[in-house]
Protein backbone atom coordinates (compact mmCIF):
# COMPACT_ATOMS: atom_id res chain seq x y z
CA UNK A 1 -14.13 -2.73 -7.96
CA UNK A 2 -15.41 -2.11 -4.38
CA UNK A 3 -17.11 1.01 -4.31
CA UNK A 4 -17.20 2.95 -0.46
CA UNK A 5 -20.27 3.04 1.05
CA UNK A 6 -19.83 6.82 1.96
CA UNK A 7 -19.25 7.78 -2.01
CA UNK A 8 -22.24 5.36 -2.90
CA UNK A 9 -24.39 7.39 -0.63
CA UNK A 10 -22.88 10.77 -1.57
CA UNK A 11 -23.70 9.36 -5.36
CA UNK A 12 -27.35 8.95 -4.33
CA UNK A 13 -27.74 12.14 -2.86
CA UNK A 14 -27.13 13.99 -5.89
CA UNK A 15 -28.10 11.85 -8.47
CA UNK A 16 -31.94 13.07 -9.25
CA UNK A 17 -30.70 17.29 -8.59
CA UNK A 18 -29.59 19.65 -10.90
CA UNK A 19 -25.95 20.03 -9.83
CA UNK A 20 -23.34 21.79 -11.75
CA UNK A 21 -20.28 19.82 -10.46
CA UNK A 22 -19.78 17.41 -7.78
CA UNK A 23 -18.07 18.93 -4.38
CA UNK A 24 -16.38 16.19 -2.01
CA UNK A 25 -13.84 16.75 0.97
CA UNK A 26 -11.85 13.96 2.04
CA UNK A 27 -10.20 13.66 5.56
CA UNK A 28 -6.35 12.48 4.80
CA UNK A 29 -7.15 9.75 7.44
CA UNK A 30 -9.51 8.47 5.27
CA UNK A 31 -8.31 4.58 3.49
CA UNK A 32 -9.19 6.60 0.24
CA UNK A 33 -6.35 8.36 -1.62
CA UNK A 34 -8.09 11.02 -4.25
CA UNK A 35 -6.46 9.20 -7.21
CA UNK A 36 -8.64 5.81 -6.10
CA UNK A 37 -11.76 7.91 -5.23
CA UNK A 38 -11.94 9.47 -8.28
CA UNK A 39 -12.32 6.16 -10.06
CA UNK A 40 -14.33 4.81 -8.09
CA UNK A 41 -16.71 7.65 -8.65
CA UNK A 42 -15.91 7.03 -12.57
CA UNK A 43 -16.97 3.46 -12.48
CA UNK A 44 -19.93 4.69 -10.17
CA UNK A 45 -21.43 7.56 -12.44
CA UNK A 46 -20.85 5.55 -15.51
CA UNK A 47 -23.51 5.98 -18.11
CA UNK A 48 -25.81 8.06 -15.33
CA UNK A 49 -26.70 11.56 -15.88
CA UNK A 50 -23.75 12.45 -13.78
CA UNK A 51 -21.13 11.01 -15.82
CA UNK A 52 -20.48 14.88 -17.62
CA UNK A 53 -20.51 16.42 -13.90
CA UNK A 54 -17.26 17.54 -12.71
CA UNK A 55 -15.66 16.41 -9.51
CA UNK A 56 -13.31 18.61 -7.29
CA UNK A 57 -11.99 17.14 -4.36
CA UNK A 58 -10.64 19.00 -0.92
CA UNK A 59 -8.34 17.14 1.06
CA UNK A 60 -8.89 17.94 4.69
CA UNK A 61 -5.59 17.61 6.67
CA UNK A 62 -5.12 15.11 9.47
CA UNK A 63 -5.10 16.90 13.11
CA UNK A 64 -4.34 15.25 16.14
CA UNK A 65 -4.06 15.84 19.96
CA UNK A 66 -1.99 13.98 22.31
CA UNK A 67 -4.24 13.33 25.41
CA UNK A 68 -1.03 13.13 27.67
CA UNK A 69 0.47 16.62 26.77
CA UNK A 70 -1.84 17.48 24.66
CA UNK A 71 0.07 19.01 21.99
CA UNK A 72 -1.89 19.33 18.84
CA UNK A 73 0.02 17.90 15.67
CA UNK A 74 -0.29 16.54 12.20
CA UNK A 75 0.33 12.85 11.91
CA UNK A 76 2.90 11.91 9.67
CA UNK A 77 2.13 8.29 7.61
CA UNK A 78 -0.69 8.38 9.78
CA UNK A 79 1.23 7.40 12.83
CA UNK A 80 -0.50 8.20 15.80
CA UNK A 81 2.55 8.38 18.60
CA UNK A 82 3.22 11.97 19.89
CA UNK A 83 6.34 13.86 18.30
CA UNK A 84 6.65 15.31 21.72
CA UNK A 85 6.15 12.68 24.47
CA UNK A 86 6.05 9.76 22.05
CA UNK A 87 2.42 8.33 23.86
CA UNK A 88 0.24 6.85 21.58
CA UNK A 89 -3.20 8.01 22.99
CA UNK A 90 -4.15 10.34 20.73
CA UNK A 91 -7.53 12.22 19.91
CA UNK A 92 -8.31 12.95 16.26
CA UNK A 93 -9.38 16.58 15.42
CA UNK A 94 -9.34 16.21 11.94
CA UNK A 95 -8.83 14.02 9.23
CA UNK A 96 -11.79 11.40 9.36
CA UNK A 97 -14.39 13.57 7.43
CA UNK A 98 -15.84 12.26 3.98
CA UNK A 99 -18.61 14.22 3.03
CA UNK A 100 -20.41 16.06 -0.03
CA UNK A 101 -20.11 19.97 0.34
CA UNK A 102 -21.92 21.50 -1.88
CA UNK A 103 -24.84 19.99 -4.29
């Protein structure tokens, strides 16, 4: 299994600290789904002092803004045209972030 490089370095972070549970938020834009990150994290922690840790995950919702009409929208099936004016330039608010919150 290919482990991410952002959940290898998030592993490494906490790996030597006293941490009660494990705190990661995931951008929906992200290639990760939580079902997959949460095994890769399994496979990752596996027989490490962090295997007994608990891990919540927060799903950040995509944002987007159209940079023609700039109307501010949540993709659906990560499709980047407009709802509105149907361009495709679009700038991403939210959505992207993968990131440990709390240690």
């Amino acid at each position: 299994m290919q482990i991410h490089p952002r959940l290898v370095a998030i592993y490494q972070q906490v790996l030597h600290k006293p941490v009660k549970n494990i705190s990661i938020a995931l951008g929906e834009l992200i290639s990760l789904d939580e079902s997959n990150l949460r095994a890769q994290w399994h496979e990752l922690v596996k027989n490490t002092p962090l295997e007994k840790k608990s891990l919540t995950i927060r799903i950040i919702p995509a944002e987007q803004q159209c940079m023609v009409c700039f109307l501010k929208y949540h993709p659906k099936q990560k499709e980047t045209a407009c709802p509105q004016c149907k361009s495709v330039g679009a700038k991403i608010i939210s959505g992207e972030e993968f990131y440990l919150e709390e240690k």
